[in-house]
PDB file of N, CA and C in Angstrom:
ATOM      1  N   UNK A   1       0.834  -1.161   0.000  1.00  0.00           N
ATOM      2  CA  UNK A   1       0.000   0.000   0.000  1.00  0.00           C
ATOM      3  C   UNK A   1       0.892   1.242   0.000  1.00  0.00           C
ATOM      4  N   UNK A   2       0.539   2.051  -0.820  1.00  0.00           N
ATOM      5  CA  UNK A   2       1.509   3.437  -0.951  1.00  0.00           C
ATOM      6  C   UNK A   2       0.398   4.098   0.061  1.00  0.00           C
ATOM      7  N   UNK A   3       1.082   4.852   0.625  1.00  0.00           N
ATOM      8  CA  UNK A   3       0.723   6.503   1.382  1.00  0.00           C
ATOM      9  C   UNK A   3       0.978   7.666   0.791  1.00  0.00           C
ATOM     10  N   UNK A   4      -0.005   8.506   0.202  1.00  0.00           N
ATOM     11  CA  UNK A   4       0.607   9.930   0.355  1.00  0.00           C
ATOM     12  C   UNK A   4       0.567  11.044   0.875  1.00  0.00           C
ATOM     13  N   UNK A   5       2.359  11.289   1.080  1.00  0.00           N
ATOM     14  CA  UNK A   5       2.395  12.180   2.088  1.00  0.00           C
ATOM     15  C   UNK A   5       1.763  13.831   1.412  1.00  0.00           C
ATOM     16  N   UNK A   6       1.684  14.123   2.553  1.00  0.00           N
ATOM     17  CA  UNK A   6       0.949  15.742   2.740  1.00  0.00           C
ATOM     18  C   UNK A   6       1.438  16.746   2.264  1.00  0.00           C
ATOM     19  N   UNK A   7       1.093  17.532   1.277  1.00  0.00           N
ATOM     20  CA  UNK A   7       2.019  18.640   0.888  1.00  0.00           C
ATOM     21  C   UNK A   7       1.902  20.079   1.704  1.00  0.00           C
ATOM     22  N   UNK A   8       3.031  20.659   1.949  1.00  0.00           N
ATOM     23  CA  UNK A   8       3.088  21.442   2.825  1.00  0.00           C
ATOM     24  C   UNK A   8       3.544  22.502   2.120  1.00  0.00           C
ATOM     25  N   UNK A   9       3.187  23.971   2.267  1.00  0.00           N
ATOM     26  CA  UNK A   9       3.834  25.213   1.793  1.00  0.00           C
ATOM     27  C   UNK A   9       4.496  25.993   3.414  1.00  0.00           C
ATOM     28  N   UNK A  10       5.390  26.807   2.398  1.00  0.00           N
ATOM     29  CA  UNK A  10       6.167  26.788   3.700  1.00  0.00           C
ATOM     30  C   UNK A  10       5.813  28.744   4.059  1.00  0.00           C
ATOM     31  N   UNK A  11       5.405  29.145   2.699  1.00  0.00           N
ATOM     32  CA  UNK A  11       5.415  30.308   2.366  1.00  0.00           C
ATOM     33  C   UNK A  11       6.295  31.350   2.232  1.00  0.00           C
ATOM     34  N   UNK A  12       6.326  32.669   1.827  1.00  0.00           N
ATOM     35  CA  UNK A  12       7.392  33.374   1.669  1.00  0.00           C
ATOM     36  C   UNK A  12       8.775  33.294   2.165  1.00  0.00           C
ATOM     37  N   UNK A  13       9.670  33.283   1.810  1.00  0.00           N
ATOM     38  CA  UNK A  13      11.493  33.472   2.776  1.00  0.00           C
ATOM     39  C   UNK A  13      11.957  34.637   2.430  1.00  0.00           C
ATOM     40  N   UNK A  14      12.035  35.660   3.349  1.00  0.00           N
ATOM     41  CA  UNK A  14      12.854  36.848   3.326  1.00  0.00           C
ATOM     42  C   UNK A  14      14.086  36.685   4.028  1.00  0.00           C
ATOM     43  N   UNK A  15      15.151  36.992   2.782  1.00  0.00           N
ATOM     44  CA  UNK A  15      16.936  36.928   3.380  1.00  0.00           C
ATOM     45  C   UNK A  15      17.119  38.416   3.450  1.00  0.00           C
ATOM     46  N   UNK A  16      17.683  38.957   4.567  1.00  0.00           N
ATOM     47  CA  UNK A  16      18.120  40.168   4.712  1.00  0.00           C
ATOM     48  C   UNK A  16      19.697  39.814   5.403  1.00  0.00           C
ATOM     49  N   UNK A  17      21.066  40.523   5.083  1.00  0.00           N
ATOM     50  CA  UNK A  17      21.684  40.300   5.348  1.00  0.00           C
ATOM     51  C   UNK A  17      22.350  41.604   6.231  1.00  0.00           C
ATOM     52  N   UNK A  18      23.454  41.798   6.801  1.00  0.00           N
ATOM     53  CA  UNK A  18      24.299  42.989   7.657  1.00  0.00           C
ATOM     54  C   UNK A  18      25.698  42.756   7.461  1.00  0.00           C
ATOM     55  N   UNK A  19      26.306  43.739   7.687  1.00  0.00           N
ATOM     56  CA  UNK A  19      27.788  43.882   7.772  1.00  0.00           C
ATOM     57  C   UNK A  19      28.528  44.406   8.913  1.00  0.00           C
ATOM     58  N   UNK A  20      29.066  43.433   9.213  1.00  0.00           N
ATOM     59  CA  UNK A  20      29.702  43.709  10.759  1.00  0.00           C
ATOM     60  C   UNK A  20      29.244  43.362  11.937  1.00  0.00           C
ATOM     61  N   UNK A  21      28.249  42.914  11.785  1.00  0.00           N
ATOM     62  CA  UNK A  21      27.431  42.388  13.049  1.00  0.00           C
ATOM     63  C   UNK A  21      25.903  41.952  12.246  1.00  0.00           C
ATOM     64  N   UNK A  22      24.641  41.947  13.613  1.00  0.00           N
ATOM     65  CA  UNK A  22      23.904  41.198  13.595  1.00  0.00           C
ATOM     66  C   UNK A  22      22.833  42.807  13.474  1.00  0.00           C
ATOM     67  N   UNK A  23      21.534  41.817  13.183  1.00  0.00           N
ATOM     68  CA  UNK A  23      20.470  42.801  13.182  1.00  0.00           C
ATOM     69  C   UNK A  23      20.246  43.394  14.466  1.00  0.00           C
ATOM     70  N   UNK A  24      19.637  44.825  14.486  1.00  0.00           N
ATOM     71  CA  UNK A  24      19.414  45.402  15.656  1.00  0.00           C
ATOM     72  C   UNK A  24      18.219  44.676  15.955  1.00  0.00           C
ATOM     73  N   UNK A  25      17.720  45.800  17.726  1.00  0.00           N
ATOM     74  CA  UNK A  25      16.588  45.182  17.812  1.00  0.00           C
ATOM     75  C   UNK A  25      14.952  45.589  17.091  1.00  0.00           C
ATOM     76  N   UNK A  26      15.324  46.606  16.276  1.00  0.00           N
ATOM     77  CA  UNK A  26      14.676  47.392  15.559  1.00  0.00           C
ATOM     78  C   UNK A  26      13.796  46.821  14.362  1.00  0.00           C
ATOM     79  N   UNK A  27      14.687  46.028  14.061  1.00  0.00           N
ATOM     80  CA  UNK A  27      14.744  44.907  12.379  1.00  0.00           C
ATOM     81  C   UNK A  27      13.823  43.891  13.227  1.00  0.00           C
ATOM     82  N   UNK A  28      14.239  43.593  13.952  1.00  0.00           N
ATOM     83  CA  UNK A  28      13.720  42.099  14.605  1.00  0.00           C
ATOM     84  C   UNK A  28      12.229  43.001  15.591  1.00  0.00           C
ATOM     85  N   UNK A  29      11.886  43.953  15.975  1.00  0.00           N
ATOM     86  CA  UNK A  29      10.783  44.123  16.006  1.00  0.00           C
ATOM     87  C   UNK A  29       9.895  44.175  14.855  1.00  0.00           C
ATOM     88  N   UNK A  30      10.105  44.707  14.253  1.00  0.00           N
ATOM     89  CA  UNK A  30       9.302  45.058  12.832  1.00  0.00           C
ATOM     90  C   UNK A  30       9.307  43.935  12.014  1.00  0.00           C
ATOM     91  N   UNK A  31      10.114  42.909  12.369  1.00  0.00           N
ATOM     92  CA  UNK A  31       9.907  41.232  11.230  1.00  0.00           C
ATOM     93  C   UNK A  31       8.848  40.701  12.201  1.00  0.00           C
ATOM     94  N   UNK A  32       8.847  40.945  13.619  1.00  0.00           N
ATOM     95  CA  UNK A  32       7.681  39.823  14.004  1.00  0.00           C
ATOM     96  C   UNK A  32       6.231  40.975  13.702  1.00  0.00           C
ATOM     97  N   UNK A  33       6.066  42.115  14.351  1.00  0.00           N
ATOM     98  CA  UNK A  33       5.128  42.892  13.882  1.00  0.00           C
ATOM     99  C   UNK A  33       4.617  42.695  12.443  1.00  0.00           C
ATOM    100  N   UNK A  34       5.733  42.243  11.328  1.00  0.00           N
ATOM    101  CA  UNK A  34       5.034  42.002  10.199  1.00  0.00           C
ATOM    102  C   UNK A  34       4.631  40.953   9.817  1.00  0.00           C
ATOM    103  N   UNK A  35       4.884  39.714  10.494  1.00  0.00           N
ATOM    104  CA  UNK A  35       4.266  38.398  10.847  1.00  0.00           C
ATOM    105  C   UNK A  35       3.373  38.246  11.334  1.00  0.00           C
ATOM    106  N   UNK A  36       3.065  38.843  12.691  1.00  0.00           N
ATOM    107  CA  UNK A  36       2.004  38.604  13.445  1.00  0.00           C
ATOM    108  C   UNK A  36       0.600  39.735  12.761  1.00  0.00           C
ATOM    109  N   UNK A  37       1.001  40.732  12.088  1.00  0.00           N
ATOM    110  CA  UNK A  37      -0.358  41.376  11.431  1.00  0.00           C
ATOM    111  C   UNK A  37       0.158  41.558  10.087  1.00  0.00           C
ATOM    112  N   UNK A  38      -0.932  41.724   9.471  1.00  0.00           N
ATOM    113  CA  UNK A  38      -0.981  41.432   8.000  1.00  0.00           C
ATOM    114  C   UNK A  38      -2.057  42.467   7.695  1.00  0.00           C
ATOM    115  N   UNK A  39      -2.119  43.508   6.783  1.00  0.00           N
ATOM    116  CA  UNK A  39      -2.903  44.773   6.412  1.00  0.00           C
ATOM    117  C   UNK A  39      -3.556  44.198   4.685  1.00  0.00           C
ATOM    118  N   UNK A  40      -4.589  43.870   4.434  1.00  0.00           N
ATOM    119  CA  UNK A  40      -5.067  43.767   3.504  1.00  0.00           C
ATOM    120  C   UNK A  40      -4.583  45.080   2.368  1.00  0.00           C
ATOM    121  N   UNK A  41      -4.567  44.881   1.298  1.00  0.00           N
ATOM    122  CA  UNK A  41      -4.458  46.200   0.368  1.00  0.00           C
ATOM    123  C   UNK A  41      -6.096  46.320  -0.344  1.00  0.00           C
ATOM    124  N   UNK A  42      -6.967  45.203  -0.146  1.00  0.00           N
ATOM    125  CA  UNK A  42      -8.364  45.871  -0.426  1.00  0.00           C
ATOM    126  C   UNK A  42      -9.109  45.768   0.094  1.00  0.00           C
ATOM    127  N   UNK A  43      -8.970  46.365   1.760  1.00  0.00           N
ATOM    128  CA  UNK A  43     -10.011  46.088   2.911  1.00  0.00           C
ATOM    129  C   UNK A  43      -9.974  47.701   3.097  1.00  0.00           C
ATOM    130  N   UNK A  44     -11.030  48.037   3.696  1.00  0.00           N
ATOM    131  CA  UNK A  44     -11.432  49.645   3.770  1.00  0.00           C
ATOM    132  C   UNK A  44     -10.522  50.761   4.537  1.00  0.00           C
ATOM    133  N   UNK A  45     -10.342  51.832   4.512  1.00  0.00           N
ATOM    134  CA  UNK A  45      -9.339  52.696   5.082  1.00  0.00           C
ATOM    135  C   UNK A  45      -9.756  52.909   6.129  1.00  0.00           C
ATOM    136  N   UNK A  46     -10.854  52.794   6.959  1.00  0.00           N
ATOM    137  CA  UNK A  46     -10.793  52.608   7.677  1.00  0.00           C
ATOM    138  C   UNK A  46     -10.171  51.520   8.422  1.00  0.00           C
ATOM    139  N   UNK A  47     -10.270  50.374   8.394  1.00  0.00           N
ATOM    140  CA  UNK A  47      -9.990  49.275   8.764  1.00  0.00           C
ATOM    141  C   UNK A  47      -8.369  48.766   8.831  1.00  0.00           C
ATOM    142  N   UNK A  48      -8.274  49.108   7.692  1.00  0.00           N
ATOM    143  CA  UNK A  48      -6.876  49.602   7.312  1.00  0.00           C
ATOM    144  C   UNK A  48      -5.891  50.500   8.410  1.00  0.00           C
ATOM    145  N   UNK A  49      -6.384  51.481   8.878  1.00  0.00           N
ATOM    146  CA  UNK A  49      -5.609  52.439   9.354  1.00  0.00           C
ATOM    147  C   UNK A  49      -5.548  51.800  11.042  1.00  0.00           C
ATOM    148  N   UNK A  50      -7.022  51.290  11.225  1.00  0.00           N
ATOM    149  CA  UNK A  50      -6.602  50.416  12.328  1.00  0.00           C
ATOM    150  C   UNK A  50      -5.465  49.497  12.690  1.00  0.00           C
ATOM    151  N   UNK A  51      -5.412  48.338  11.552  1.00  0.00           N
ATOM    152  CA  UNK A  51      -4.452  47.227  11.732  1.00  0.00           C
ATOM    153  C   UNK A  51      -3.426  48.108  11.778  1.00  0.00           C
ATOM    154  N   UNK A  52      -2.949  49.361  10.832  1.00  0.00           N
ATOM    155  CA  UNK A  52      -1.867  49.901  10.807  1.00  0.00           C
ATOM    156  C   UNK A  52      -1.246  50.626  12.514  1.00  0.00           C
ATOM    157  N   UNK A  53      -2.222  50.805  12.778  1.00  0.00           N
ATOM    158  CA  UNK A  53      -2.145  51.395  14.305  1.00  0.00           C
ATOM    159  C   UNK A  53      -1.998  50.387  15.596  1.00  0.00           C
ATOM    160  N   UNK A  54      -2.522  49.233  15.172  1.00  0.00           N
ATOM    161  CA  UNK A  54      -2.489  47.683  15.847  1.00  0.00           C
ATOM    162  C   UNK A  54      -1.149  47.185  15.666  1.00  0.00           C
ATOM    163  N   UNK A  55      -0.546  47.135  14.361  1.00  0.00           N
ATOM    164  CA  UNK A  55       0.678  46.937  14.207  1.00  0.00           C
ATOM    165  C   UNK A  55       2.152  47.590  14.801  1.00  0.00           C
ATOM    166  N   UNK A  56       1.775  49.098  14.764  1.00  0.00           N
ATOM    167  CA  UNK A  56       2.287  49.885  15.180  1.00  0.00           C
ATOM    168  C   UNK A  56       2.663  49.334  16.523  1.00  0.00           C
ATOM    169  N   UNK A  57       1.751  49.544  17.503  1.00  0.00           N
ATOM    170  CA  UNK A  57       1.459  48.652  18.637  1.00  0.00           C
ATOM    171  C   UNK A  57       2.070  47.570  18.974  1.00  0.00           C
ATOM    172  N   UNK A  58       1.942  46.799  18.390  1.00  0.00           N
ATOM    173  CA  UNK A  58       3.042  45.576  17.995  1.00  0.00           C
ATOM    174  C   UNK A  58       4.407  45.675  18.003  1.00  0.00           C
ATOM    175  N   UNK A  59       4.530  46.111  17.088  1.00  0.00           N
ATOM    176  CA  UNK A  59       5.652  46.462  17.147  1.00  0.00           C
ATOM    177  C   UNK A  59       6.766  46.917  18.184  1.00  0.00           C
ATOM    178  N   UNK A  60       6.136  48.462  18.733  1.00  0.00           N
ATOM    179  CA  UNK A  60       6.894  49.103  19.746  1.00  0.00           C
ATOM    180  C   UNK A  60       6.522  47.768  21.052  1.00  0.00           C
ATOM    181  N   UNK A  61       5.724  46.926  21.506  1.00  0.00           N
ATOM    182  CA  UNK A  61       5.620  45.939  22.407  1.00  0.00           C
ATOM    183  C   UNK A  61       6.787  45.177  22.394  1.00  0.00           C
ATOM    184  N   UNK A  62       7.154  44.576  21.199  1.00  0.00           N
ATOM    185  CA  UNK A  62       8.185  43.234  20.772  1.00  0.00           C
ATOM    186  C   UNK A  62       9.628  44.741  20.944  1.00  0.00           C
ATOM    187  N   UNK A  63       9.589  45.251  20.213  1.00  0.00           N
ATOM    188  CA  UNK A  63      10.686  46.327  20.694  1.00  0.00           C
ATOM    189  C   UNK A  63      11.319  46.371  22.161  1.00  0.00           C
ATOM    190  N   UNK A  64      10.475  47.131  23.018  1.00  0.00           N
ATOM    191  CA  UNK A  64      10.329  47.095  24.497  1.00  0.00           C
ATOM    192  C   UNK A  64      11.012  45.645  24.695  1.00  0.00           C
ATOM    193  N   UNK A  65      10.258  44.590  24.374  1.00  0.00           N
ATOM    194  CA  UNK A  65      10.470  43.518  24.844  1.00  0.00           C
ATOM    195  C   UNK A  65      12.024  42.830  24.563  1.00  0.00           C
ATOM    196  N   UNK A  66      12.193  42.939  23.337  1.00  0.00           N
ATOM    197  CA  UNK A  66      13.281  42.286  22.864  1.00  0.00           C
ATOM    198  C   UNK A  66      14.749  43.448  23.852  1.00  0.00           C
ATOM    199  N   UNK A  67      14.957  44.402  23.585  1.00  0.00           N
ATOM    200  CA  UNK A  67      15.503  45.081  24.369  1.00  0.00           C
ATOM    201  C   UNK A  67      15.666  44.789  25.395  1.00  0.00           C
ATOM    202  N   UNK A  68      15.009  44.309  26.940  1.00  0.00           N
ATOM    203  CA  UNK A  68      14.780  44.245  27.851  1.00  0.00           C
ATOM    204  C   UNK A  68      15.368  42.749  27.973  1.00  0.00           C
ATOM    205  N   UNK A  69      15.020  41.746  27.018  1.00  0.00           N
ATOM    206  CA  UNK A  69      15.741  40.364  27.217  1.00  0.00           C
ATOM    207  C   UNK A  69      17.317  40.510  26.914  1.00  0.00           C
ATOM    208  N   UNK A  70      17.182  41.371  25.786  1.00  0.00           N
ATOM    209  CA  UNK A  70      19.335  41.885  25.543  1.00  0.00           C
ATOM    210  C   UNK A  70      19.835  42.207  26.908  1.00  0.00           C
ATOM    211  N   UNK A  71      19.078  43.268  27.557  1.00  0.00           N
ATOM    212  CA  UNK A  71      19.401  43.530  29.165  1.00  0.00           C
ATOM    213  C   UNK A  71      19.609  42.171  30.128  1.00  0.00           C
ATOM    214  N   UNK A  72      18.712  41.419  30.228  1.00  0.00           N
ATOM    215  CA  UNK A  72      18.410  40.293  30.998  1.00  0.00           C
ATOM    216  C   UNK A  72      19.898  39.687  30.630  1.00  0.00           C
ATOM    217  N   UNK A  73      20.042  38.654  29.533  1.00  0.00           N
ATOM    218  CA  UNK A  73      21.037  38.140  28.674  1.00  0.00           C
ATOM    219  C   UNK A  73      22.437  38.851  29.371  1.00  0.00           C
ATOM    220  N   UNK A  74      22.345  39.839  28.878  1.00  0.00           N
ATOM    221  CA  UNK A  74      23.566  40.443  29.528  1.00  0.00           C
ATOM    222  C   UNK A  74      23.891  40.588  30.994  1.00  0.00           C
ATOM    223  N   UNK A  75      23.532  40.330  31.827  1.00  0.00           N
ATOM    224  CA  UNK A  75      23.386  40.711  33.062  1.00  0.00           C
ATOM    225  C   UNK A  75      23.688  39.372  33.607  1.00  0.00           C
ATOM    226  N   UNK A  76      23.250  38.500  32.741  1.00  0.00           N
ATOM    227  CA  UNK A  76      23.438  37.047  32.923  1.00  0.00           C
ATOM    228  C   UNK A  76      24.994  36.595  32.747  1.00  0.00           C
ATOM    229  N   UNK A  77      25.146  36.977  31.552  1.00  0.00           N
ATOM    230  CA  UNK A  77      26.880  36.691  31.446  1.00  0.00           C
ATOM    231  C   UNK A  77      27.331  37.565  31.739  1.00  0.00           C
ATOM    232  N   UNK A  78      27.185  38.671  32.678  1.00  0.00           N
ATOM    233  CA  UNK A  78      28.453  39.768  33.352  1.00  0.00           C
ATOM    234  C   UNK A  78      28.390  38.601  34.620  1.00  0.00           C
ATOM    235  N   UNK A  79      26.831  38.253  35.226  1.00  0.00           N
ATOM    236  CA  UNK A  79      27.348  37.550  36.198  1.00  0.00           C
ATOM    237  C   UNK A  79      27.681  36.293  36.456  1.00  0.00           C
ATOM    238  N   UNK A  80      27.989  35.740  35.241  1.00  0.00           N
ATOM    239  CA  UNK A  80      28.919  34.374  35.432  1.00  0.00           C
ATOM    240  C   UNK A  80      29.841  34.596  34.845  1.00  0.00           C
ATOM    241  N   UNK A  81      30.814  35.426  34.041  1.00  0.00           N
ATOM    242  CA  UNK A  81      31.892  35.803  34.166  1.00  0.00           C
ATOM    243  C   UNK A  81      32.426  36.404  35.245  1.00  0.00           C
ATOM    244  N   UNK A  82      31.448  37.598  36.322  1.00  0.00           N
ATOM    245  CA  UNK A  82      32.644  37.549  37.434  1.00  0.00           C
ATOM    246  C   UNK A  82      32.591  36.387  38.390  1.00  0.00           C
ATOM    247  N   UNK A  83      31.658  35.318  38.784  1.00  0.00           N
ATOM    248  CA  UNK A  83      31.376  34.266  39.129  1.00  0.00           C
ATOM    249  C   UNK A  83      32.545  33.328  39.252  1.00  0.00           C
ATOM    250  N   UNK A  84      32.775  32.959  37.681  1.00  0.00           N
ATOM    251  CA  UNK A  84      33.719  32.490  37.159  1.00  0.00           C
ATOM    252  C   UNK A  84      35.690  32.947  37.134  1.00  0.00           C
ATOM    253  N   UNK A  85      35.173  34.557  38.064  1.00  0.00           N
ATOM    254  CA  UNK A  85      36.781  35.580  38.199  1.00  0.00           C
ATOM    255  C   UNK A  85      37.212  36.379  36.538  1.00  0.00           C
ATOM    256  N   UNK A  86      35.798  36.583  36.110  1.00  0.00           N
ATOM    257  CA  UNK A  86      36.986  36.719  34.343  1.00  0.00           C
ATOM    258  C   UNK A  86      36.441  38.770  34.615  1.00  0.00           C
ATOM    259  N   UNK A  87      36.513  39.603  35.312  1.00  0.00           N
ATOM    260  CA  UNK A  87      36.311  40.924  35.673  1.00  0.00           C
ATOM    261  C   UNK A  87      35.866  41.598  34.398  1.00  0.00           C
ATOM    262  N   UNK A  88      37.312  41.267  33.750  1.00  0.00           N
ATOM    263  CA  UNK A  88      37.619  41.587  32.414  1.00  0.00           C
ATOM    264  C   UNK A  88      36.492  41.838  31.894  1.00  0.00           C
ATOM    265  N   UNK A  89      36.412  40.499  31.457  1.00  0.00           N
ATOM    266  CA  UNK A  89      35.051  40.127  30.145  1.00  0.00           C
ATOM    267  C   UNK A  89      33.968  40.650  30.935  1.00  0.00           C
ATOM    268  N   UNK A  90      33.666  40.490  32.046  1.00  0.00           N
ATOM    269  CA  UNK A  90      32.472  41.325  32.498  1.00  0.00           C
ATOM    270  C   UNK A  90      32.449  42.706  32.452  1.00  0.00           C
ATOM    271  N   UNK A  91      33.594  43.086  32.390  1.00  0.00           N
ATOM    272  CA  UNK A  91      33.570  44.521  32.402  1.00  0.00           C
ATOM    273  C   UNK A  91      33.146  45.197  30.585  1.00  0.00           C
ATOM    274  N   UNK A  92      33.514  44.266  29.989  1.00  0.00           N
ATOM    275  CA  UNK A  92      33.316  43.979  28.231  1.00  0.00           C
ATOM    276  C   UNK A  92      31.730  44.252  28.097  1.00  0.00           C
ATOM    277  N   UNK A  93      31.571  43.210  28.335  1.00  0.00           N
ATOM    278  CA  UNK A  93      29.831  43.184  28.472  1.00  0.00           C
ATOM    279  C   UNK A  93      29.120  44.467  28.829  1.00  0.00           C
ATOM    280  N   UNK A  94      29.884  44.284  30.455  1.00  0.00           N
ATOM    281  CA  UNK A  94      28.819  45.568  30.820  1.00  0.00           C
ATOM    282  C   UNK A  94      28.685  47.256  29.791  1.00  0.00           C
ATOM    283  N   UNK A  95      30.406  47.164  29.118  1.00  0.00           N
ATOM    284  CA  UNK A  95      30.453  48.522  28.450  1.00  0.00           C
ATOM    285  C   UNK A  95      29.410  48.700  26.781  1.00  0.00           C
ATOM    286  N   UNK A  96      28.919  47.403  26.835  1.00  0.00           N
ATOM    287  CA  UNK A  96      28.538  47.202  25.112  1.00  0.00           C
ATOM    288  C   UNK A  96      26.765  48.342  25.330  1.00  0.00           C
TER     289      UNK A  96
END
């Protein structure tokens, strides 16, 4: 007996690339804000200007948020590097 398997779409892939480092937290708010809402282009201006304002919303939330875990993160490895005696590297961290 054959089975067939399920076809799956995976949907759009956006590659954005940087130089010298990594995306801010700026980029990475505004990729999930544009994931999590989606603005029709032929749904009414009213309606429209909402999601746009919902998004908005969104956005600056995951912002706030993502920021605040960079803080966390960091705070984490200043304190197991001095934990660990490395001053140094904590002192690295703390200056970024």
């Amino acid at each position: 007996m054959l089975i067939e398997a399920p076809q799956m779409e995976i949907g759009n892939i956006i590659v954005t690339t940087t130089a010298d480092g990594g995306h801010d937290p700026a980029f990475w708010a505004q990729s999930a804000a544009d994931r999590i809402v989606s603005v029709g282009s032929s749904c009414h201006p009213a309606i429209a200007q909402q999601a746009q304002a919902f998004k908005e919303a969104v956005r600056a939330t995951a912002l706030h948020c993502i920021q605040e875990a960079i803080k966390s993160d960091r705070t984490t490895l200043i304190a197991e590097f001095e934990r660990q005696g490395h001053k140094d590297m904590a002192d690295i961290i703390r200056s970024l």
